[in-house]
Every structure is written in C-alpha cells, then in structure tokens.
N, C-alpha and C. Protein backbone atom coordinates (compact mmCIF):
# COMPACT_ATOMS: atom_id res chain seq x y z
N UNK A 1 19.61 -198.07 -228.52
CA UNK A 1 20.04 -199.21 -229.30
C UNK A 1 20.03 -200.42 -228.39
N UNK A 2 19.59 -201.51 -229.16
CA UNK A 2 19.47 -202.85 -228.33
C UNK A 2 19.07 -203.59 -229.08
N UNK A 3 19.89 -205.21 -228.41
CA UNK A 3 19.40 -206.48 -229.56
C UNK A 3 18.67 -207.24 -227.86
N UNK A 4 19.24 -208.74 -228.26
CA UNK A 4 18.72 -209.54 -226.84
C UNK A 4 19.97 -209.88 -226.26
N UNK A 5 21.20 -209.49 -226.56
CA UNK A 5 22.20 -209.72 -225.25
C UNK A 5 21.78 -208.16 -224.65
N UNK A 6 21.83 -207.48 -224.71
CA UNK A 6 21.75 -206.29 -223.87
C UNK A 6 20.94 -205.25 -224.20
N UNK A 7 19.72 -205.48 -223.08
CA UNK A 7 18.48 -204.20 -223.27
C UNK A 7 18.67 -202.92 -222.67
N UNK A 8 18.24 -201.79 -223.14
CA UNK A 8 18.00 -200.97 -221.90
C UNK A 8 17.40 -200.41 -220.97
N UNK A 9 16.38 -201.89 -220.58
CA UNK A 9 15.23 -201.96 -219.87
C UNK A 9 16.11 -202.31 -218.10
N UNK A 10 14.89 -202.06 -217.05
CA UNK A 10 15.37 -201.90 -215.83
C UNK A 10 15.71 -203.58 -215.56
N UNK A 11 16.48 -203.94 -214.60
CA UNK A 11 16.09 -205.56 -214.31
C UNK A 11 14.55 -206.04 -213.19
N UNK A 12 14.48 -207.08 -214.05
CA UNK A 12 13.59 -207.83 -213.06
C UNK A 12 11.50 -206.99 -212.85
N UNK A 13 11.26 -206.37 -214.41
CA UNK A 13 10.61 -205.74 -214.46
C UNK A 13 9.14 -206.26 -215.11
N UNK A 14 9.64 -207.66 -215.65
CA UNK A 14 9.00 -208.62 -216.52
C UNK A 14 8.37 -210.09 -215.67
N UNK A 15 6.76 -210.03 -216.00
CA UNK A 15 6.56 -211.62 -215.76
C UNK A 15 7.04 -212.14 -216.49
N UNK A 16 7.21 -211.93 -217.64
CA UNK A 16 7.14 -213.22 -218.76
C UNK A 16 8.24 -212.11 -219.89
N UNK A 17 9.42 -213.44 -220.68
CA UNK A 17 9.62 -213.10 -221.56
C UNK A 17 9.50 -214.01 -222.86
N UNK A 18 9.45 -213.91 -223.98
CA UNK A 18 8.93 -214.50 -224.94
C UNK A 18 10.57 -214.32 -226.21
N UNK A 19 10.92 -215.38 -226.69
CA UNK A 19 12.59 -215.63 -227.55
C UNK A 19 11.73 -216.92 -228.09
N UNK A 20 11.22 -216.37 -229.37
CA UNK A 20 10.70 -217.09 -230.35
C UNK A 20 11.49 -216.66 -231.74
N UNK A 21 11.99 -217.29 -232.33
CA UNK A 21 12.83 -217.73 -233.73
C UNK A 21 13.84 -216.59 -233.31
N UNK A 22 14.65 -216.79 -232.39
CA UNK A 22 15.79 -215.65 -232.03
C UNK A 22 17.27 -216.15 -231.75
N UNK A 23 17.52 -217.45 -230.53
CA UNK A 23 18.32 -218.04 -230.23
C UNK A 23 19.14 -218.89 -231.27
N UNK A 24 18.18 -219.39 -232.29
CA UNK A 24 18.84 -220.13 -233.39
C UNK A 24 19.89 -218.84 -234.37
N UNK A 25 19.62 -218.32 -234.01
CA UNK A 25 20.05 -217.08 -235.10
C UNK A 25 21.68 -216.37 -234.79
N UNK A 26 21.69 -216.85 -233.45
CA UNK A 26 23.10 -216.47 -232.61
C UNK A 26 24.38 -216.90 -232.98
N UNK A 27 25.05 -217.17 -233.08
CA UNK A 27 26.48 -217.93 -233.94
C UNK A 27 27.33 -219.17 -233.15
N UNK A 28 27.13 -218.44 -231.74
CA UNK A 28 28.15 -219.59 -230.59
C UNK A 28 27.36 -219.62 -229.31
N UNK A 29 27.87 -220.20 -228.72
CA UNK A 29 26.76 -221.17 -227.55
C UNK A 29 27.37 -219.81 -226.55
N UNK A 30 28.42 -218.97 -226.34
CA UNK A 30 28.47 -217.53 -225.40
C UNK A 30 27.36 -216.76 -225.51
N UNK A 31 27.23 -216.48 -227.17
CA UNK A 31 26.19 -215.76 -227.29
C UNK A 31 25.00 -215.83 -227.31
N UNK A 32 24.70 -217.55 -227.31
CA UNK A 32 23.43 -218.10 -226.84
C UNK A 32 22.76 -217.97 -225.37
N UNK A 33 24.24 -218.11 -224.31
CA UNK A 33 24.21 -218.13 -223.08
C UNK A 33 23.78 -216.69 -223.01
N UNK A 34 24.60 -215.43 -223.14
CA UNK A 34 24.02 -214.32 -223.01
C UNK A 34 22.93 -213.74 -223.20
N UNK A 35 22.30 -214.17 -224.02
CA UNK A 35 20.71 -213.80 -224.57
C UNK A 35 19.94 -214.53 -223.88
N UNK A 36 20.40 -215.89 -223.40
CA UNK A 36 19.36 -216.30 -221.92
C UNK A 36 19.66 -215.39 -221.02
N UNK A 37 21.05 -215.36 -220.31
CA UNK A 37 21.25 -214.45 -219.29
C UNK A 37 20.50 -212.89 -219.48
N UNK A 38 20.84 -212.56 -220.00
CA UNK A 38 19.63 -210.91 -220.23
C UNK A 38 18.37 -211.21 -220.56
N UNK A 39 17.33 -212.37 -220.78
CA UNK A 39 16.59 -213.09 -220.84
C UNK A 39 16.14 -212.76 -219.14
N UNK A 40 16.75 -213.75 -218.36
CA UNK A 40 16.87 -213.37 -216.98
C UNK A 40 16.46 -212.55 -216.07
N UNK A 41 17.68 -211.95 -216.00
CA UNK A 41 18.10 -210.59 -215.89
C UNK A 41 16.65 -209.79 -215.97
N UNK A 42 16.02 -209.83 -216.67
CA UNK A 42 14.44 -208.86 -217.29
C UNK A 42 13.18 -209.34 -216.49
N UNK A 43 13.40 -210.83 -216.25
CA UNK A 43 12.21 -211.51 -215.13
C UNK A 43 12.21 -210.96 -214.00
N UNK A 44 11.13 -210.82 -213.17
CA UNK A 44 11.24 -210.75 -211.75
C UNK A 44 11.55 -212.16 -211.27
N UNK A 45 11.31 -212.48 -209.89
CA UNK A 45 11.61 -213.89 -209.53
C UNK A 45 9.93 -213.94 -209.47
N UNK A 46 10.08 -215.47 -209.71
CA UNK A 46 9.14 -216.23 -210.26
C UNK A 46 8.34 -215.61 -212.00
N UNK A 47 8.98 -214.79 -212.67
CA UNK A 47 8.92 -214.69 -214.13
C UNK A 47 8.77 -216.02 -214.82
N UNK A 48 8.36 -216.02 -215.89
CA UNK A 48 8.97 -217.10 -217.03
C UNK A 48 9.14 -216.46 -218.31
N UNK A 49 9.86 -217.62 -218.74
CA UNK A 49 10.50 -217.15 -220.05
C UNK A 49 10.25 -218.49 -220.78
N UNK A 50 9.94 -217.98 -222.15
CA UNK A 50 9.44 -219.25 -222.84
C UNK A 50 10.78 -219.28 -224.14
N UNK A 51 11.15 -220.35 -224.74
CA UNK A 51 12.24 -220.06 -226.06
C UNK A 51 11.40 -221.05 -227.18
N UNK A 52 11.80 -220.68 -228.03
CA UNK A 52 11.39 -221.77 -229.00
C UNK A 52 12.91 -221.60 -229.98
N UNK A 53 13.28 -222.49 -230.65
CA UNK A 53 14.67 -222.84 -231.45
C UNK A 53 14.38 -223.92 -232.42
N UNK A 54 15.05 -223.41 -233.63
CA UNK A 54 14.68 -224.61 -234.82
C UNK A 54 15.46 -226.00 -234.43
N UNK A 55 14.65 -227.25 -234.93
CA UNK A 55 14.80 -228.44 -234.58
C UNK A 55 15.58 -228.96 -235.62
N UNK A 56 16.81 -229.28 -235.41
CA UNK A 56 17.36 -230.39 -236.31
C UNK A 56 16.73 -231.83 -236.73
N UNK A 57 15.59 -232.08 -235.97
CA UNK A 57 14.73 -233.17 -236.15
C UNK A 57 14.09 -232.67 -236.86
N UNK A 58 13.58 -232.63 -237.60
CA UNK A 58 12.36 -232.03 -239.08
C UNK A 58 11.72 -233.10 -239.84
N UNK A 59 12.61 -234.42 -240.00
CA UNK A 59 11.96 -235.11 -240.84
C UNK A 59 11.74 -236.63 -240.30
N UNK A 60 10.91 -236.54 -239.19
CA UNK A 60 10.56 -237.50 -238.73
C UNK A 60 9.13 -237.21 -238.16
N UNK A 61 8.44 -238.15 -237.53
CA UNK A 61 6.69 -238.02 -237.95
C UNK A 61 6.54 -236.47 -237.09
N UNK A 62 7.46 -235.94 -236.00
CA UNK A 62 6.50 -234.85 -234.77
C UNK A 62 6.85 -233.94 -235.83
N UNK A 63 7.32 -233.88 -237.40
CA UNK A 63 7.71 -232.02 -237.38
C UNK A 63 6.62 -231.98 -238.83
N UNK A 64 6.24 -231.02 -239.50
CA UNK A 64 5.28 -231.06 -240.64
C UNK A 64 6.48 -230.38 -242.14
N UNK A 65 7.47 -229.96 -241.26
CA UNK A 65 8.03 -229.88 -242.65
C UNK A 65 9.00 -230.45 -243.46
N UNK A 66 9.28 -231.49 -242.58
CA UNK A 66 9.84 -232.73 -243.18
C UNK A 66 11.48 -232.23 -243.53
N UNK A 67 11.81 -230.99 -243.20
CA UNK A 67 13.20 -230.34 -243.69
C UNK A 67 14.28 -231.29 -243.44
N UNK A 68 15.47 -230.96 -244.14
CA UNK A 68 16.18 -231.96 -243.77
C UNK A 68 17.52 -231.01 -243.99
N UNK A 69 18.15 -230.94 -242.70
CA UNK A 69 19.44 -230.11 -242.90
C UNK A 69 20.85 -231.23 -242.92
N UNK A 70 21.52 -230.33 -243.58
CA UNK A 70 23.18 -231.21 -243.76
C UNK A 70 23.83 -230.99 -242.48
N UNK A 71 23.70 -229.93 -241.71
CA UNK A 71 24.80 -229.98 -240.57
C UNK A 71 23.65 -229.14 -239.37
N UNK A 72 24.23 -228.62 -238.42
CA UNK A 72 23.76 -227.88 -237.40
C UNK A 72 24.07 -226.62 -237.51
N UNK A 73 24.82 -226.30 -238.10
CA UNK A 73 25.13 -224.90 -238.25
C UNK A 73 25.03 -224.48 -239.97
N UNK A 74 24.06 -224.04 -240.64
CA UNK A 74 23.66 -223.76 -242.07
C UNK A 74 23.03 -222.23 -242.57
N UNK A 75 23.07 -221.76 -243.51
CA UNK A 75 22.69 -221.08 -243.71
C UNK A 75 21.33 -221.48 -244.70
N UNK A 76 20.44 -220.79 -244.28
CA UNK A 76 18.85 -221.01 -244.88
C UNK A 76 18.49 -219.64 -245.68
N UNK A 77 17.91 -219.86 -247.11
CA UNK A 77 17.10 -218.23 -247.52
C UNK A 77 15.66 -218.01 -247.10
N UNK A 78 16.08 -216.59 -247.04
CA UNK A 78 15.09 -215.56 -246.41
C UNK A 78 15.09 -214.45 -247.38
N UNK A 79 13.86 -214.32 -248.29
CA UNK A 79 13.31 -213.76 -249.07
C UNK A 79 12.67 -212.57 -247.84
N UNK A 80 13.02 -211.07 -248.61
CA UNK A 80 12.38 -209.95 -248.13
C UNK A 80 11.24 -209.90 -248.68
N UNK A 81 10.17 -209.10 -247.97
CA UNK A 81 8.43 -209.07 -248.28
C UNK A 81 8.39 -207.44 -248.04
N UNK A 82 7.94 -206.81 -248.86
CA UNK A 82 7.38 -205.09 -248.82
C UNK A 82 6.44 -205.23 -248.69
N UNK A 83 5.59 -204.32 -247.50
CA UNK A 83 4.62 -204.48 -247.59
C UNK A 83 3.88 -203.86 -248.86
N UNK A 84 2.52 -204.40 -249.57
CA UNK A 84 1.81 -204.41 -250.43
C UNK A 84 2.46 -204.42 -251.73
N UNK A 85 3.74 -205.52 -251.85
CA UNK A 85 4.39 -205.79 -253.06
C UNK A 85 4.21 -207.59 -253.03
N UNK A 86 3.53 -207.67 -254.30
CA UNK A 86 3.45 -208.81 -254.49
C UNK A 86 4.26 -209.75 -254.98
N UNK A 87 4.65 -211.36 -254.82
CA UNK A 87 5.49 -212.09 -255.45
C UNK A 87 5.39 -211.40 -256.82
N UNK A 88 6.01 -212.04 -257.51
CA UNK A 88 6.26 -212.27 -258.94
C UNK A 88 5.56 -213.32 -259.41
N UNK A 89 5.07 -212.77 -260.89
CA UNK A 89 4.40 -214.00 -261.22
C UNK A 89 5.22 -214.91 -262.64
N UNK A 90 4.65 -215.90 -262.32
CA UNK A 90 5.31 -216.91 -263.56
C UNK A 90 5.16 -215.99 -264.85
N UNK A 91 6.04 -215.95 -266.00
CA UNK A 91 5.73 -216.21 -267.20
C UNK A 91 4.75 -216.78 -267.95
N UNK A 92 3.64 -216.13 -268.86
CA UNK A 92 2.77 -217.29 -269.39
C UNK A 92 2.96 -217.67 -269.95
N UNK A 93 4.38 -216.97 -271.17
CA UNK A 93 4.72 -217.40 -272.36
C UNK A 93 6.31 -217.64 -272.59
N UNK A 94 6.79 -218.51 -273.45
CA UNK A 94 8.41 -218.49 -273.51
C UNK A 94 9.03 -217.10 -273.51
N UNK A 95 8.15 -215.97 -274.69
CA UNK A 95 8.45 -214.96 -274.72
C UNK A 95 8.88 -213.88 -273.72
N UNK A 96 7.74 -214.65 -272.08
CA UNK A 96 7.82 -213.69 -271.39
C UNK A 96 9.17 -214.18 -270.29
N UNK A 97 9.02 -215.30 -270.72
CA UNK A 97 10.34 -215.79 -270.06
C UNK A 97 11.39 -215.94 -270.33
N UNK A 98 11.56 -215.29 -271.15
CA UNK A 98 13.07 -214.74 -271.81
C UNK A 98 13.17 -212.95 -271.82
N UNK A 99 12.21 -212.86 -271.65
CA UNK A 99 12.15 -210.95 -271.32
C UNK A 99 11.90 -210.35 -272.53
N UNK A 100 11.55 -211.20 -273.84
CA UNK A 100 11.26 -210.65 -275.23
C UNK A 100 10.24 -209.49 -275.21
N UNK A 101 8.87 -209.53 -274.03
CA UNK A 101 8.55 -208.49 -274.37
C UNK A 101 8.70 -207.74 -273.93
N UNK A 102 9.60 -207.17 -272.54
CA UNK A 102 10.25 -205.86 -272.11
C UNK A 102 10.95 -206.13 -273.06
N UNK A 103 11.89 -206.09 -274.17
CA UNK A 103 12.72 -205.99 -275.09
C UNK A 103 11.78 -205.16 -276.30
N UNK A 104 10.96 -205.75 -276.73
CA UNK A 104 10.15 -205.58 -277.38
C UNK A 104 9.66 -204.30 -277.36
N UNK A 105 9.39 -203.70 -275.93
CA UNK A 105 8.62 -202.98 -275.19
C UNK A 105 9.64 -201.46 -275.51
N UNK A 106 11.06 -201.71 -275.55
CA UNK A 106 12.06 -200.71 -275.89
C UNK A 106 12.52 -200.83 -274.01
N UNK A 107 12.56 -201.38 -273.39
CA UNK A 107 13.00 -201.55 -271.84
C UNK A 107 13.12 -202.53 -271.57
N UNK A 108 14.65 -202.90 -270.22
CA UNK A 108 14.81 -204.24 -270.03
C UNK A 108 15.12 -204.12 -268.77
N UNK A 109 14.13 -204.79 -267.91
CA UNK A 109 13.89 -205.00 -266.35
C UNK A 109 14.36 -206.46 -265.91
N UNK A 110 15.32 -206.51 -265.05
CA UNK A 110 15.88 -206.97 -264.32
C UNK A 110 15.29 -207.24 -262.97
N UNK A 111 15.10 -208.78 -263.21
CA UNK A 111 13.94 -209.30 -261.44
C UNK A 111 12.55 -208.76 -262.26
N UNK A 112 11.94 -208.82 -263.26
CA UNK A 112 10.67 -208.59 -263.19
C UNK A 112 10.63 -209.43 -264.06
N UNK A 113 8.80 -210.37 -263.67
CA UNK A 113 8.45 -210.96 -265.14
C UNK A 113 7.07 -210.80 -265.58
N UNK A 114 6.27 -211.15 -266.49
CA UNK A 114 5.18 -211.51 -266.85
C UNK A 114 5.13 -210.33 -268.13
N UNK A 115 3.92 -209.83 -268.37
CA UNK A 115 3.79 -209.03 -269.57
C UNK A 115 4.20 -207.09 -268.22
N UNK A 116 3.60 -206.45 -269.52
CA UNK A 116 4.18 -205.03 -268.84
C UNK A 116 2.85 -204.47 -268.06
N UNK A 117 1.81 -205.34 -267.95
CA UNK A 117 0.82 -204.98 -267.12
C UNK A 117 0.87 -205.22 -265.97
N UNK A 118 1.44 -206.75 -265.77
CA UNK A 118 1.50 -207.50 -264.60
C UNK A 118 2.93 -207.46 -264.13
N UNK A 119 4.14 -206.28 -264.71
CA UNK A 119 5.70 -206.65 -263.85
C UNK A 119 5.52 -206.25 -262.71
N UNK A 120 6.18 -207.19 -261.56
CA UNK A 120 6.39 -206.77 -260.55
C UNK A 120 7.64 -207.33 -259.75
N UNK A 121 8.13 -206.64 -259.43
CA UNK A 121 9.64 -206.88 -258.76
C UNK A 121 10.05 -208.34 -257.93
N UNK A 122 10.68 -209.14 -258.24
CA UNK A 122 11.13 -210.60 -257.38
C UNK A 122 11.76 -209.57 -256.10
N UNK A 123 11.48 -209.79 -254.81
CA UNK A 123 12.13 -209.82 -253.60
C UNK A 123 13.65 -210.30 -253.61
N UNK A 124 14.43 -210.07 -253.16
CA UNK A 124 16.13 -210.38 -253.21
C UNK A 124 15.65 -211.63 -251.94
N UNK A 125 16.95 -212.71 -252.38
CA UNK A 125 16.62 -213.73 -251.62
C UNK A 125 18.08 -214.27 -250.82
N UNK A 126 18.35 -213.51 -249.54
CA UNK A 126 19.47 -213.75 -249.05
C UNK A 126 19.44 -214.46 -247.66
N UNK A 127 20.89 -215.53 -247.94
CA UNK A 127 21.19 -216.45 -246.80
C UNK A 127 21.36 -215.80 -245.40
N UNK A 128 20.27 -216.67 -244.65
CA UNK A 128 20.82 -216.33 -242.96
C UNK A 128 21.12 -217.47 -242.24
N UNK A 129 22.18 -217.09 -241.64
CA UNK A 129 22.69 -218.13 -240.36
C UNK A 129 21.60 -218.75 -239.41
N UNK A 130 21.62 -220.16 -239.42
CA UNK A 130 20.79 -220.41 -238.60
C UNK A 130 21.86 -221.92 -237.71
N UNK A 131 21.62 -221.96 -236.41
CA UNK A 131 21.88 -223.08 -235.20
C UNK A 131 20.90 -223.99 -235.28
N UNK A 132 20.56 -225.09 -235.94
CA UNK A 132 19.54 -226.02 -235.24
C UNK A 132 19.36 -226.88 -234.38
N UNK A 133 19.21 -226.91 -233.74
CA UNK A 133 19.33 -227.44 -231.93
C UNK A 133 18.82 -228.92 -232.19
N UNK A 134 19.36 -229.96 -231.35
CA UNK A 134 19.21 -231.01 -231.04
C UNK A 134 18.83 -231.43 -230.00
N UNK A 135 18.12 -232.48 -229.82
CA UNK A 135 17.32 -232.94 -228.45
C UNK A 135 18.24 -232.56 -227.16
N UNK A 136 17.80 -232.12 -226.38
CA UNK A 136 18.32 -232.19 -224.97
C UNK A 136 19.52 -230.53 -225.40
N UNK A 137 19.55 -230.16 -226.53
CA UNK A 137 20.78 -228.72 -226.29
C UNK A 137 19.81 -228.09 -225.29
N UNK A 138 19.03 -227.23 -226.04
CA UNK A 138 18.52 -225.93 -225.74
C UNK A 138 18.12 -226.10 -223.78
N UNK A 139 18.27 -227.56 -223.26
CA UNK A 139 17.56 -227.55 -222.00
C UNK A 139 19.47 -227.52 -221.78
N UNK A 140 20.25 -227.41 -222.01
CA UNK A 140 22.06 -227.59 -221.93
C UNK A 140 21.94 -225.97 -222.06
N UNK A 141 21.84 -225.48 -222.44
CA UNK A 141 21.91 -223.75 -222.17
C UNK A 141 21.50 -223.72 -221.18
N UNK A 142 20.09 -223.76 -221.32
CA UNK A 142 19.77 -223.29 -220.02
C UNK A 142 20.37 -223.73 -219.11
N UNK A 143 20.91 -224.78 -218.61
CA UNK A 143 21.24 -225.03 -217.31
C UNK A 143 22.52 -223.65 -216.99
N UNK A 144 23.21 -223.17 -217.95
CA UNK A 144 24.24 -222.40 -217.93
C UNK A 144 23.62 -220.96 -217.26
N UNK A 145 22.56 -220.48 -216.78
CA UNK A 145 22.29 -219.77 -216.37
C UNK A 145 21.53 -219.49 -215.17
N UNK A 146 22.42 -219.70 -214.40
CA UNK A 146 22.02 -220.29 -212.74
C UNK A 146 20.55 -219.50 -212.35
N UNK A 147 20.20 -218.01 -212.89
CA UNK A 147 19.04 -217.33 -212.69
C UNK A 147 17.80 -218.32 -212.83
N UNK A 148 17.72 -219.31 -213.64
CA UNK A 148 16.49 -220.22 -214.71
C UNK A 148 16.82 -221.38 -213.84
N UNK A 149 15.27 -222.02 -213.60
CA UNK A 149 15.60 -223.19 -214.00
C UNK A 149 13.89 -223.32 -214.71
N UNK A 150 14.49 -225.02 -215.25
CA UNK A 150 13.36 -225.18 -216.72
C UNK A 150 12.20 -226.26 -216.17
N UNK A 151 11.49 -225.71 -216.42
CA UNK A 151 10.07 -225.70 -215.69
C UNK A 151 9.62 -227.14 -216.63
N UNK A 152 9.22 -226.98 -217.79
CA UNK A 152 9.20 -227.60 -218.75
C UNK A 152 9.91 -227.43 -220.39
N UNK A 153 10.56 -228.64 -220.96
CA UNK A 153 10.76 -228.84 -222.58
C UNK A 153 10.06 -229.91 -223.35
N UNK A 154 10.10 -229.43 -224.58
CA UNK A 154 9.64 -230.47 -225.48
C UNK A 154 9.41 -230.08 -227.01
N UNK A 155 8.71 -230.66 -227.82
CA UNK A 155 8.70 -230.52 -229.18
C UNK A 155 7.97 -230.22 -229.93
N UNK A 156 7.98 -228.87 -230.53
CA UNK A 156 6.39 -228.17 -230.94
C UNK A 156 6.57 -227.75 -232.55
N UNK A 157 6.18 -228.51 -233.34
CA UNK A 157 6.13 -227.93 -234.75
C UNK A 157 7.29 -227.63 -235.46
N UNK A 158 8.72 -228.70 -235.06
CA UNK A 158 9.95 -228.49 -235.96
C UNK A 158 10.76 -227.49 -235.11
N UNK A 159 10.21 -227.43 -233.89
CA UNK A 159 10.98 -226.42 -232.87
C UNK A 159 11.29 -227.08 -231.11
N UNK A 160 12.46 -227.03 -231.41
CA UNK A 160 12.54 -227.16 -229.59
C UNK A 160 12.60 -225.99 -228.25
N UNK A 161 11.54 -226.66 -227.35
CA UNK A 161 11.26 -225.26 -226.28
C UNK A 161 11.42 -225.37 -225.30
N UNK A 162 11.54 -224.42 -224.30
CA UNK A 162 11.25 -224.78 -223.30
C UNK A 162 11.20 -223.70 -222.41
N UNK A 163 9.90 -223.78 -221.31
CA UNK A 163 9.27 -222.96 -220.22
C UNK A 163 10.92 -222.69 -218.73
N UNK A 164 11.42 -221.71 -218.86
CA UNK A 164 11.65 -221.78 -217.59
C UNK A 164 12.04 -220.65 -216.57
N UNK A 165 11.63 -220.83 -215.41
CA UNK A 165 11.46 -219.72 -214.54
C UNK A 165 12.62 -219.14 -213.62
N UNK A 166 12.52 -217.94 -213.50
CA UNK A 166 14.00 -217.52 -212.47
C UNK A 166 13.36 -217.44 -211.64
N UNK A 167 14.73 -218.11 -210.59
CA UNK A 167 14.84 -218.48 -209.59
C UNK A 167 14.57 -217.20 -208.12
C-alpha cells in the first residue's frame, strides 16, 4: 500500500520524478510539504523532479480555459469513464426526455436516455477537492524542503510548475 506521502520504494533510487495533477489534490500545505519531501527522498542527488498544480490564474490570456474559480480551495466534478462505455446521448424527442418510452417499453431506467436501442448509462458525477495555487505558492513549498532546490518555474497551460533538483 502507498499514496505520494509514503512509498515503499528504496531512497534515492530515481533520476527523475514526475507529480503531475497530484499536489493540488492534497488538503493542507503539511501534506503538500510531505509529498514533496517523499518526492525527494526517491531522487538520487542530482535527480529532478518536475510538479505541475492547477492555476488559480485561468482566465487571463496564458491559460486556454478561461476557468474561473471562487476561492482557492473548491471542489470541481469529476465524471467516472468505464472503459468502452459511452456518454449518454441526448434525447431526440420530448418523449425520450421524459422517459415515456422506457415507460412505454413496460421498464423504467434511471441515468439512461435516448430510445431502447441507444440506452446507455450517464457516468455518476462526483465533487473532488482541489488547491489552486497562485503565482509564486508552489515555488513557497518547495523552498520547505531543504532536499530541492528549484531549478526552474513558470506557467504551462492553466498549471503552475516547476523543475527542481535535490541537492
């Protein structure tokens, strides 16, 4: 068993570690610190470690999705995907969008729409915690982990990153 505060890999066994859409996901800046620190911990010296973290900047010209959050700490949905289960499709008709013809049909499906050829199950669509980091945080962690220092940061696609190597 293992998340990213604590592996049960050897230390210092890794060039490179890679904490892409992970850190935002953490709840408090301890447990942010720790998941760098075992981050660390996994490099040899001269390793790097790269992070990427969602950007509270979103809707200004560097990000493409223009998002716009109310606070720094929010919860966002995250729709589950099966593999080889397809969305759901629209209704073509009022009928089918009221469920008249599973009614019709003598059966009444719940999360499914279209006619009885084409039902297929809606995915459940539940909130996850997300941190969105602000200019200059995520290089503020890092400094908290005397192993790192940060090679390079900056701003990549609605995400803040940054390269940095133990010491």
């Amino acid at each position: 068993v293992a998340d990213c505060l604590t592996t049960p890999l050897r230390a210092g066994i890794f060039d490179a570690v890679l904490s892409i859409a992970v850190l935002h996901h953490l709840s408090t800046p301890a447990r942010r610190i720790q998941a760098l620190r075992e981050a660390a911990r996994l490099l040899r010296v001269g390793g790097q470690l790269l992070v990427y973290c969602w950007s509270y900047e979103q809707d200004d010209e560097r990000s493409r999705s223009r998002h716009r959050f109310v606070a720094q700490d929010v919860l966002v949905p995250w729709s589950f995907r099966t593999p080889g289960l397809k969305k759901g499709k629209a209704a073509a008709t009022p009928a089918e969008a009221t469920g008249a013809v599973a009614a019709e049909e003598g059966e009444g499906f719940e999360g499914v729409s279209g006619t009885p050829e084409t039902w297929e199950e809606q995915p459940p669509v539940c909130q996850r915690y997300c941190h969105v980091y602000r200019e200059g945080e995520l290089d503020e962690l890092l400094q908290e982990v005397p192993d790192l220092v940060v090679l390079d940061s900056y701003f990549d696609t609605g995400n803040w990153c940054a390269i940095a190597q133990r010491r």
